[in-house]
Protein backbone atom coordinates (compact mmCIF):
# COMPACT_ATOMS: atom_id res chain seq x y z
CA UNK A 1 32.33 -65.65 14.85
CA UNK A 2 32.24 -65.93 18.76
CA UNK A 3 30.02 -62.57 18.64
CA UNK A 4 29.91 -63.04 22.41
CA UNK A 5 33.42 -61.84 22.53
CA UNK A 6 32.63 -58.40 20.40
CA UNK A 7 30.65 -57.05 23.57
CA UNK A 8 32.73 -58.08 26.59
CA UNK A 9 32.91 -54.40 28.67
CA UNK A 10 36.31 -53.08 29.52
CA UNK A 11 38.60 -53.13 26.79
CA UNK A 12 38.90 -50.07 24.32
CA UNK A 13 39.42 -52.40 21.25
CA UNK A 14 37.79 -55.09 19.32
CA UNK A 15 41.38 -56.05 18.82
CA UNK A 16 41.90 -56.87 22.24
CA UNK A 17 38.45 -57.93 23.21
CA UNK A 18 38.71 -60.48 21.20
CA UNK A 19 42.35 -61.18 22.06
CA UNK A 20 40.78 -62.36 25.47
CA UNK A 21 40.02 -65.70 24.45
CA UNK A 22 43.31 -66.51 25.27
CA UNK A 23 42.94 -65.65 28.68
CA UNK A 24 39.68 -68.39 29.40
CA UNK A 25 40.09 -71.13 31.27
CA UNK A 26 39.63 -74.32 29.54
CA UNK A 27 36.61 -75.48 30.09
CA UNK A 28 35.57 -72.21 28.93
CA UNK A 29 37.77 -71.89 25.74
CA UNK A 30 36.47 -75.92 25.02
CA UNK A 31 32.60 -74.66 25.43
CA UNK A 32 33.19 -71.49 23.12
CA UNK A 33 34.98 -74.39 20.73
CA UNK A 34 32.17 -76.85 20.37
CA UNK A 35 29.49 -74.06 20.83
CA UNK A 36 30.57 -73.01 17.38
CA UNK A 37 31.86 -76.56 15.84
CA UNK A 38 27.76 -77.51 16.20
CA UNK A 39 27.11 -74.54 13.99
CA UNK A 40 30.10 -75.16 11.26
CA UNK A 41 29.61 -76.10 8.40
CA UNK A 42 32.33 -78.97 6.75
CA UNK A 43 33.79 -76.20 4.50
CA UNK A 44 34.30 -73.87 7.16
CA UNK A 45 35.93 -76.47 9.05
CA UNK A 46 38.21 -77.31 6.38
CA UNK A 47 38.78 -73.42 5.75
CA UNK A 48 40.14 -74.42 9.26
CA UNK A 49 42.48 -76.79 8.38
CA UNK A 50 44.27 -74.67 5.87
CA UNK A 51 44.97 -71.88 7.89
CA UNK A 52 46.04 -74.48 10.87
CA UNK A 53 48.66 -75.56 8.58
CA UNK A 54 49.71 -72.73 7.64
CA UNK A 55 49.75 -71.07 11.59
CA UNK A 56 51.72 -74.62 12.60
CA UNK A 57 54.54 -73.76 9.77
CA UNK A 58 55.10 -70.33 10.97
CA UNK A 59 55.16 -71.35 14.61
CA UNK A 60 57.83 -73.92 13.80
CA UNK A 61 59.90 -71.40 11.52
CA UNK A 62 59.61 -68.80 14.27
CA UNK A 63 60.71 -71.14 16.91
CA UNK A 64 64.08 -72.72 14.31
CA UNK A 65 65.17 -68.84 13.98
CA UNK A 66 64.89 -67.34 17.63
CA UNK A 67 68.07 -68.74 18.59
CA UNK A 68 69.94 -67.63 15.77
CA UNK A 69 68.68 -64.18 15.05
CA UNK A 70 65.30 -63.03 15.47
CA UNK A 71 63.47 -62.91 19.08
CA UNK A 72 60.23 -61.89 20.31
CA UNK A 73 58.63 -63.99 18.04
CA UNK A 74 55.00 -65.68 18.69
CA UNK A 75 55.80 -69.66 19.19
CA UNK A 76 52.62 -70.67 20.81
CA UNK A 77 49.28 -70.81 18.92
CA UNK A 78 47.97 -68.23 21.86
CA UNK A 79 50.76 -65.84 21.53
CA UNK A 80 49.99 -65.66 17.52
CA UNK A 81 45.96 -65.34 18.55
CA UNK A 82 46.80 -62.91 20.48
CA UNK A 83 48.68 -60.80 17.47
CA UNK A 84 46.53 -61.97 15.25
CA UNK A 85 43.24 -60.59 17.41
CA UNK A 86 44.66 -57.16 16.82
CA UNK A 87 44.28 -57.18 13.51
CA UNK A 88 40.23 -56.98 14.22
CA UNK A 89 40.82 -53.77 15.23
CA UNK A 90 40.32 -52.81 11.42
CA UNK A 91 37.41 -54.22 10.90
CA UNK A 92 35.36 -52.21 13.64
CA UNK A 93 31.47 -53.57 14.29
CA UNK A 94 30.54 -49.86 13.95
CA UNK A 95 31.28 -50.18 10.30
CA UNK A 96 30.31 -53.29 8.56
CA UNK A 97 31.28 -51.72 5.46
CA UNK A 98 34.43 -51.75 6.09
CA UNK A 99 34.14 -55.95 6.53
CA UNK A 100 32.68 -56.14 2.62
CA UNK A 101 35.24 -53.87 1.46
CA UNK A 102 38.35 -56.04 2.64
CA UNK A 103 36.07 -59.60 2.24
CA UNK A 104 39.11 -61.41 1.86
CA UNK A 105 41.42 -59.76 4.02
CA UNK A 106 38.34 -60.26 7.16
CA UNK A 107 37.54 -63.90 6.22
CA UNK A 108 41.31 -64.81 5.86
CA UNK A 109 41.54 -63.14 9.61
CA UNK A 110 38.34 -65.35 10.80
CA UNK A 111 39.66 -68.58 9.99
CA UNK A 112 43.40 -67.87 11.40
CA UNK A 113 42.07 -66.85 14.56
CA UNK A 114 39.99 -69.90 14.73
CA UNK A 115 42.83 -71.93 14.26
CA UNK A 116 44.49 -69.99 16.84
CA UNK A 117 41.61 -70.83 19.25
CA UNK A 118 41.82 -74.76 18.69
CA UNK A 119 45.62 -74.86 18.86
CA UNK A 120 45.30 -72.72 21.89
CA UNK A 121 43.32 -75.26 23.39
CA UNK A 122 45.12 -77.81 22.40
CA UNK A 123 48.10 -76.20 24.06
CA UNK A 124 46.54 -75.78 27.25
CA UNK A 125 44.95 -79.47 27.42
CA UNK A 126 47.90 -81.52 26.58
CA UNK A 127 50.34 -78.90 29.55
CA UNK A 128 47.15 -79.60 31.94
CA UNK A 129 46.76 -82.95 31.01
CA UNK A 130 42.32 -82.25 30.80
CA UNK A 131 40.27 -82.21 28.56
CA UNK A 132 41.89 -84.55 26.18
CA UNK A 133 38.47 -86.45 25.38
CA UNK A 134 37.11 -83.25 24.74
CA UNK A 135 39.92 -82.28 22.13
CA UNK A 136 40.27 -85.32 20.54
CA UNK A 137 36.42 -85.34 19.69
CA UNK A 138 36.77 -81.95 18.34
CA UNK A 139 39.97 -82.56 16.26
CA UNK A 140 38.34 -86.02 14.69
CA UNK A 141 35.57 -83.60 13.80
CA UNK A 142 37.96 -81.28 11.96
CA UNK A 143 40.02 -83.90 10.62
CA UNK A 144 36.84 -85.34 8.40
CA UNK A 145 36.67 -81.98 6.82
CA UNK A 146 40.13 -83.04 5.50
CA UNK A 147 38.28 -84.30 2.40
CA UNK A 148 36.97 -81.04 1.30
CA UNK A 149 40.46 -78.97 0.95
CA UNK A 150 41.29 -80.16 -2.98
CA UNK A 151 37.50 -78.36 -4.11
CA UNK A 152 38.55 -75.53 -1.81
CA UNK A 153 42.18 -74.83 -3.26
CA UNK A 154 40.38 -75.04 -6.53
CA UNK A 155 37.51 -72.89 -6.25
CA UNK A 156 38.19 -70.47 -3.28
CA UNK A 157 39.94 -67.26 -4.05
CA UNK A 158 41.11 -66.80 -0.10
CA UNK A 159 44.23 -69.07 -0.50
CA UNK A 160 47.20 -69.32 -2.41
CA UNK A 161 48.44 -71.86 -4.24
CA UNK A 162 51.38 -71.99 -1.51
CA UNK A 163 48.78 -72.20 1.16
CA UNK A 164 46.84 -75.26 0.35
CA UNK A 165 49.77 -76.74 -1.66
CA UNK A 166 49.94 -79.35 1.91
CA UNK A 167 47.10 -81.59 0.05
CA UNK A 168 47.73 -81.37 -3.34
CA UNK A 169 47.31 -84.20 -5.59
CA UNK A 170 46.33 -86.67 -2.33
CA UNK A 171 43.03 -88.63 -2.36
CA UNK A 172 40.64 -88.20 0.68
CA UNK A 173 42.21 -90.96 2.32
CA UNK A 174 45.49 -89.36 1.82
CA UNK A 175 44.21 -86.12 3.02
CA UNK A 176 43.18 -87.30 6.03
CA UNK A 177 46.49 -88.68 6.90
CA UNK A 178 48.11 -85.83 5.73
CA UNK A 179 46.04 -83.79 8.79
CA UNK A 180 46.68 -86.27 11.04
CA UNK A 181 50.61 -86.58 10.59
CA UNK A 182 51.16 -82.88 9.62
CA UNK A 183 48.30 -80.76 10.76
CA UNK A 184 47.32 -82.30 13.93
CA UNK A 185 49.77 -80.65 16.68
CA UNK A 186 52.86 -83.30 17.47
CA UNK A 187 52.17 -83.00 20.81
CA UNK A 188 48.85 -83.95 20.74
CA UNK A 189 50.03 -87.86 19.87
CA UNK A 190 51.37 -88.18 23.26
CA UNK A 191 47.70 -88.91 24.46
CA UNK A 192 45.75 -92.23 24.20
CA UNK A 193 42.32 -90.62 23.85
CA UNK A 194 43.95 -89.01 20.98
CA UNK A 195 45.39 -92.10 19.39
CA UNK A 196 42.27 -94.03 20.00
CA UNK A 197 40.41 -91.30 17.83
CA UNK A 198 42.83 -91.65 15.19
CA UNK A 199 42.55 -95.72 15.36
CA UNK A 200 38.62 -95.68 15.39
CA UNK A 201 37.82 -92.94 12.98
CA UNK A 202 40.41 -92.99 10.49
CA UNK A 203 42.07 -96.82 10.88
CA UNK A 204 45.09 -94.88 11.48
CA UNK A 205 47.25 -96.67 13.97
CA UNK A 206 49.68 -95.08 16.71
CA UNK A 207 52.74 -96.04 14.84
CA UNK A 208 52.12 -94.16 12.09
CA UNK A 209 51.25 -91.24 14.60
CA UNK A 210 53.55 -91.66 17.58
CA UNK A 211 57.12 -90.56 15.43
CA UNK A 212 55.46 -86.94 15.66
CA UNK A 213 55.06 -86.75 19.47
CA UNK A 214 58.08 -85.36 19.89
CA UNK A 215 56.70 -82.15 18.59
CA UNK A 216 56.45 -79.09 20.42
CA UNK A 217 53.83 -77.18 18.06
């Protein structure tokens, strides 16, 4: 997963080597994004999908309880990469074992930082107002992976019940608008190039998108 980022010189950790890629640019962080999406298979990007959901919920509970009584909270999708990154630091490259012995505990890792990644560029596209082609073509290719999350809650041992519980019961078609109206960053339905992907892909129209807009995460 984004090996280029395990040997970037000049930070003592993997942790915070790889905690980096929330410091690119965009056009970098979009090339490192479809660099890997042409290699990714549709179960990986629906592994994706689950732990987007699942990164969006948090985000929104952190952000509903910082004003009350907690603070210092990650609400952004780069300030949980970033945390998250850390956590690399105990899976070291010098010891591969150590990646077999905690299989679930690594892969679980790998697909929240991805998420992180994508909502960090989806973050920095819709406050630059660039790359919104770009992100749109890379969310509609997500959001057709929507179809394979019922076989994965069944079969994979890396999610709860809790976790995946956002699609159970829904046919594909109800999948898919489940991503699109609860996966999909609010924020992100403020842009026509990401309404017109909605429309052409999925026959999903901007009213039934536009109500979340008003989303900050």
């Amino acid at each position: 997963m984004f090996r280029w980022l395990a040997g970037m010189s000049g930070e003592p950790t993997r942790g915070e080597r790889f905690a980096r890629a929330f410091d690119m640019a965009l056009p970098e962080l979009a090339d490192m994004l479809l660099a890997r999406l042409k290699h990714e298979a549709s179960v990986e990007r629906a592994m994706l999908l689950v732990a987007f959901a699942n990164i969006r919920a948090e985000l929104k509970i952190n952000r509903s309880v910082e004003k009350s009584y907690a603070t210092g909270l990650p609400k952004t999708y780069a300030a949980q990469g970033r945390m998250l990154a850390l956590q690399f630091d105990d899976f070291p490259a010098s010891r591969p074992e150590a990646q077999s012995v905690h299989d679930i505990h690594f892969r679980r890792l790998h697909h929240f930082f991805r998420a992180c990644v994508l909502g960090a560029m989806s973050e920095r596209a819709h406050q630059e107002s660039a790359a919104l082609g770009l992100v749109a073509h890379v969310w509609g290719e997500y959001v057709a992976s929507a179809v394979r999350i019922t076989s994965i809650a069944q079969q994979s041992r890396i999610w709860s019940e809790d976790e995946t519980d956002w699609f159970a019961g829904d046919s594909e078609e109800e999948q898919i608008r489940t991503t699109l109206c609860a996966i999909v960053p609010g924020f992100l339905w403020r842009h026509d190039a990401m309404l017109q992907m909605a429309r052409s892909r999925f026959g999903v129209l901007a009213s039934a998108l536009s109500p979340h807009s008003h989303e900050v995460v």
